[in-house]
Each structure stands twice: as structure tokens, then as C-alpha cells.
C-alpha atoms as a PDB file:
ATOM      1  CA  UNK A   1      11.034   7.168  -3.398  1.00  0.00           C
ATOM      2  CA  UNK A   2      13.087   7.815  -0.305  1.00  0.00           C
ATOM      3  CA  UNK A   3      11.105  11.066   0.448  1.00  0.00           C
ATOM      4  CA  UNK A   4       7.716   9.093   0.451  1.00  0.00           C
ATOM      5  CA  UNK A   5       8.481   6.622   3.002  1.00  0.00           C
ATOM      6  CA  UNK A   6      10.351   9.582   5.651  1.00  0.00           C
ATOM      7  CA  UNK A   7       7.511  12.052   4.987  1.00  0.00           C
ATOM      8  CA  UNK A   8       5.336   9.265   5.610  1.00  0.00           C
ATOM      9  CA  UNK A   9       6.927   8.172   8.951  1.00  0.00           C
ATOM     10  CA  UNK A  10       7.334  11.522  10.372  1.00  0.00           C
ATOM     11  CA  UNK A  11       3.411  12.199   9.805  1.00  0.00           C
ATOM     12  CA  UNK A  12       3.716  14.391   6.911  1.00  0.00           C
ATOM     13  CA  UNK A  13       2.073  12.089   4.117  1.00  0.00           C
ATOM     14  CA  UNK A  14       0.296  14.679   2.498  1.00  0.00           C
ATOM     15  CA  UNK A  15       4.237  16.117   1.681  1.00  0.00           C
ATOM     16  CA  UNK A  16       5.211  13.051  -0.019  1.00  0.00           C
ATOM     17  CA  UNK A  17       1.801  12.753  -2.533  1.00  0.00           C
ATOM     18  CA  UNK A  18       3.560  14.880  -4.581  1.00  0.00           C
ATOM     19  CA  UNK A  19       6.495  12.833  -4.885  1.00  0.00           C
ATOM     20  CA  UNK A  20       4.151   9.556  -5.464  1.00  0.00           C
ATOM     21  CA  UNK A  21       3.008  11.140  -8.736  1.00  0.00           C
ATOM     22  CA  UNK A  22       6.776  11.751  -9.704  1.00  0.00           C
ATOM     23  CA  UNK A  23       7.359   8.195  -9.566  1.00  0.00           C
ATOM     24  CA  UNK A  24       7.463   6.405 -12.754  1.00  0.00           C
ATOM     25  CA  UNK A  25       7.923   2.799 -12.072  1.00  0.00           C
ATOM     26  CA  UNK A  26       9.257   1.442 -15.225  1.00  0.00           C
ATOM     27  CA  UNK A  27      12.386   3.207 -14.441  1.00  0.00           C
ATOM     28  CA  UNK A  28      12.923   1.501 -11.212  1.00  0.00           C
ATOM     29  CA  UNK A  29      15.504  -0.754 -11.178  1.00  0.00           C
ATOM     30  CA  UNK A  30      14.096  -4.260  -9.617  1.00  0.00           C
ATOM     31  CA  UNK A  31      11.243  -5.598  -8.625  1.00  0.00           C
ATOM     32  CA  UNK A  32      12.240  -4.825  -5.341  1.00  0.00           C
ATOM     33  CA  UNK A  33      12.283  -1.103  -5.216  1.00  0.00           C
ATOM     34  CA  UNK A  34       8.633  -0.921  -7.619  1.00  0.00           C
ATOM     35  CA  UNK A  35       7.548  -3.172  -4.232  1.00  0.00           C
ATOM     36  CA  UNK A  36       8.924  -0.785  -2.026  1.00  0.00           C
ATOM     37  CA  UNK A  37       7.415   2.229  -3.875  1.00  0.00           C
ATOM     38  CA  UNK A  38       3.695   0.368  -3.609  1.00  0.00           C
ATOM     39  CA  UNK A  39       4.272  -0.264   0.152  1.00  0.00           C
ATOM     40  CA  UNK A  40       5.121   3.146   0.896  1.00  0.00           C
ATOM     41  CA  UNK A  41       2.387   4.246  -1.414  1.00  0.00           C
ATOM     42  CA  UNK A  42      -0.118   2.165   0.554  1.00  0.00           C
ATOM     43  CA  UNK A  43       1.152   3.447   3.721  1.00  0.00           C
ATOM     44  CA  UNK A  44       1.405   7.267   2.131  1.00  0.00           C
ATOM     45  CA  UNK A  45      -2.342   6.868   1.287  1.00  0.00           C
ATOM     46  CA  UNK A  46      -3.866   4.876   4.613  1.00  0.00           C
ATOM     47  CA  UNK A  47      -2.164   7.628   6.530  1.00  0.00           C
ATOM     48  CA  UNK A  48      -4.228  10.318   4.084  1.00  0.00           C
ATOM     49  CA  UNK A  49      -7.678   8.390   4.638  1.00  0.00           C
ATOM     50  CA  UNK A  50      -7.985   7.264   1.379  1.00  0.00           C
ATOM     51  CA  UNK A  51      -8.965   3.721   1.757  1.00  0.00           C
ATOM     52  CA  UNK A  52      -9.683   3.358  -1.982  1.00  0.00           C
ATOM     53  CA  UNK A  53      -6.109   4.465  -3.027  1.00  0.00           C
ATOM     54  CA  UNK A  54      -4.529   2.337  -0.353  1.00  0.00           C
ATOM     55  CA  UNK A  55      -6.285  -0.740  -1.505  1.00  0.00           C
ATOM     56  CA  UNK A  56      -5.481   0.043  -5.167  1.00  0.00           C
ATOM     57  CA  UNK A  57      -1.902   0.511  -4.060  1.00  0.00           C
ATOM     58  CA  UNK A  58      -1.715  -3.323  -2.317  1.00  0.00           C
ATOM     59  CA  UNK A  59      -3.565  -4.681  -5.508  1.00  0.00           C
ATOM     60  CA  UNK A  60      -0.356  -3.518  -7.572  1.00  0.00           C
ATOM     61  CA  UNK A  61       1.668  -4.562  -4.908  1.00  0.00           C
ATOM     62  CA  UNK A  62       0.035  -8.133  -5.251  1.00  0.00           C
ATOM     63  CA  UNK A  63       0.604  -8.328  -8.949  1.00  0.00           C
ATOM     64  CA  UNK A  64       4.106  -6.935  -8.891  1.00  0.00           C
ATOM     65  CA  UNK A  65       5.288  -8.804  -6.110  1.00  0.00           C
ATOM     66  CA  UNK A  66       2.383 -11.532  -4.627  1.00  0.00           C
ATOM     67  CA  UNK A  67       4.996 -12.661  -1.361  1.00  0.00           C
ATOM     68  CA  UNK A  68       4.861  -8.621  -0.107  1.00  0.00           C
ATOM     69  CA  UNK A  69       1.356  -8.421   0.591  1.00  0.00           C
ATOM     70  CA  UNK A  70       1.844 -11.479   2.770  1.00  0.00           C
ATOM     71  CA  UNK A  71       4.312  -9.573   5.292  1.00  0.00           C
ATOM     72  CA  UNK A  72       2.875  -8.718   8.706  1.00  0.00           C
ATOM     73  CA  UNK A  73       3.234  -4.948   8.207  1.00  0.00           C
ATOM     74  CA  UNK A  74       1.334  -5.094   4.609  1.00  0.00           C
ATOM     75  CA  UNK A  75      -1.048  -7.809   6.291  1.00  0.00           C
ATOM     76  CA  UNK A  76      -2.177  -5.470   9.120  1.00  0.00           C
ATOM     77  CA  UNK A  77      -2.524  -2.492   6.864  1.00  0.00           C
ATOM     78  CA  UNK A  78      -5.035  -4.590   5.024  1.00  0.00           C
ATOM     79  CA  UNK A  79      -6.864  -5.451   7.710  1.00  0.00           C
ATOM     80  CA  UNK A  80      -7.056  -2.176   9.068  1.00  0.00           C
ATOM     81  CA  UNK A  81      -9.115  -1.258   6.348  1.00  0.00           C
ATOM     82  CA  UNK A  82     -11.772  -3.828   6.882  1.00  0.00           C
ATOM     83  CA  UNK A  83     -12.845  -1.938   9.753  1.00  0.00           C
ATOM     84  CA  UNK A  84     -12.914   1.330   8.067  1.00  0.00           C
ATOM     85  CA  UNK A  85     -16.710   2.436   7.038  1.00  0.00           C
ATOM     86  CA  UNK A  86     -16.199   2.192   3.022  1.00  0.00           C
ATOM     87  CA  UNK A  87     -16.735  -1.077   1.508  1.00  0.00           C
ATOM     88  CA  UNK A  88     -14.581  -2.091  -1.344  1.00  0.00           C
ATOM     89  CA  UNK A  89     -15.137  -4.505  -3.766  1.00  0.00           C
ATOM     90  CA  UNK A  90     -12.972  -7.395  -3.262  1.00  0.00           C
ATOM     91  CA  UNK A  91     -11.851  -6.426  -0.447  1.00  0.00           C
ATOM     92  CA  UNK A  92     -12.825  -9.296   1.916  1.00  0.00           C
ATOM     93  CA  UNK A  93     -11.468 -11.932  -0.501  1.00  0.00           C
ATOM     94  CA  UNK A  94      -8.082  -9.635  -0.683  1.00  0.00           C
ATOM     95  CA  UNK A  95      -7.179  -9.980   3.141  1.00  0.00           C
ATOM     96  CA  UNK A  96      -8.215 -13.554   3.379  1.00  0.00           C
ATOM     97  CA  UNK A  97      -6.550 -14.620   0.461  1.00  0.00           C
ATOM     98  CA  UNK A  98      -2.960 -12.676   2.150  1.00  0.00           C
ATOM     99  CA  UNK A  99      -3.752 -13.872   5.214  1.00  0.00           C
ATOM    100  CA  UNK A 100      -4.739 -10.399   7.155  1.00  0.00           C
ATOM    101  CA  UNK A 101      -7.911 -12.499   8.390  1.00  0.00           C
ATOM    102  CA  UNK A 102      -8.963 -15.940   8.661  1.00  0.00           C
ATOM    103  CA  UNK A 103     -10.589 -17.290   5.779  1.00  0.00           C
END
């Protein structure tokens, strides 16, 4: 998990996709770190381009943990891809309903 989120800062997310898949989530310990996982997974994937992946990464992170798609960092990633040229289905509703845009 820890490799994700530092190949992810230092601009090397396509390093850490391999990790991603290594990641089983039922044997993380807490909520907590399955959260942390989804973030960085979101992040991993936005960085990539892959829109679709990055919004399927916040969904889980919604149902896993509903407060962590509400922080700033999580709300701005979501809103970043509203502006992005793909359209996803439920999108819209998504960042309105965590508060990345007015309603």
C-alpha cells in the first residue's frame, strides 16, 4: 500500500499499478487502511488518465467509508473529473452529493 501512494507522489503512478492489483483488501486491517488504499488508488489512476478507474475507485471509497469522499483532497479530485471530456454515468450526482460542486 505504502508503495502506491510514494510512486504516486513522486510521478511514477504507472510503477505502483502493479502494486494496486497486489492488494487484496479483505486482509487489511481497518477500515481505515482499505480507505487509504481507495484514495491512493483514485489518485494512482487520475494521475494515469483513467477517469473511469478513478471514479470506480471513489465509488468504493464511498461505500467503504462515505465521510472520505467528503475530504477536500477526495472532493477536488472529483471535481477534477467533471471537466475531463468523458462523461460518466452518475457522475454529476456523485460530486454534488460529496460536496465537490454545488448542488
Amino acid at each position: 500500500m505504502y508503495r502506491i501512494s510514494s510512486l504516486t507522489v513522486l510521478g511514477t503512478p504507472d510503477d505502483a499499478v502493479q502494486h494496486v492489483r497486489r492488494v487484496d483488501t479483505a486482509q487489511l486491517a481497518s477500515t481505515e487502511r482499505v480507505a487509504r488504499y481507495l484514495t491512493d488508488t483514485a489518485r494512482m489512476w487520475h494521475q494515469l488518465g483513467d477517469g473511469r478507474r478513478t471514479f470506480s475507485a471513489l465509488r468504493a471509497l464511498d461505500h467503504t467509508a462515505p465521510e472520505e469522499v467528503r475530504r477536500p483532497a477526495v472532493r477536488t479530485l472529483t471535481a477534477d473529473l467533471l471537466y475531463r471530456p468523458d462523461n460518466f454515468p452518475g457522475l454529476r450526482e456523485f460530486a454534488a452529493r460529496t460536496g465537490a460542486v454545488a448542488a
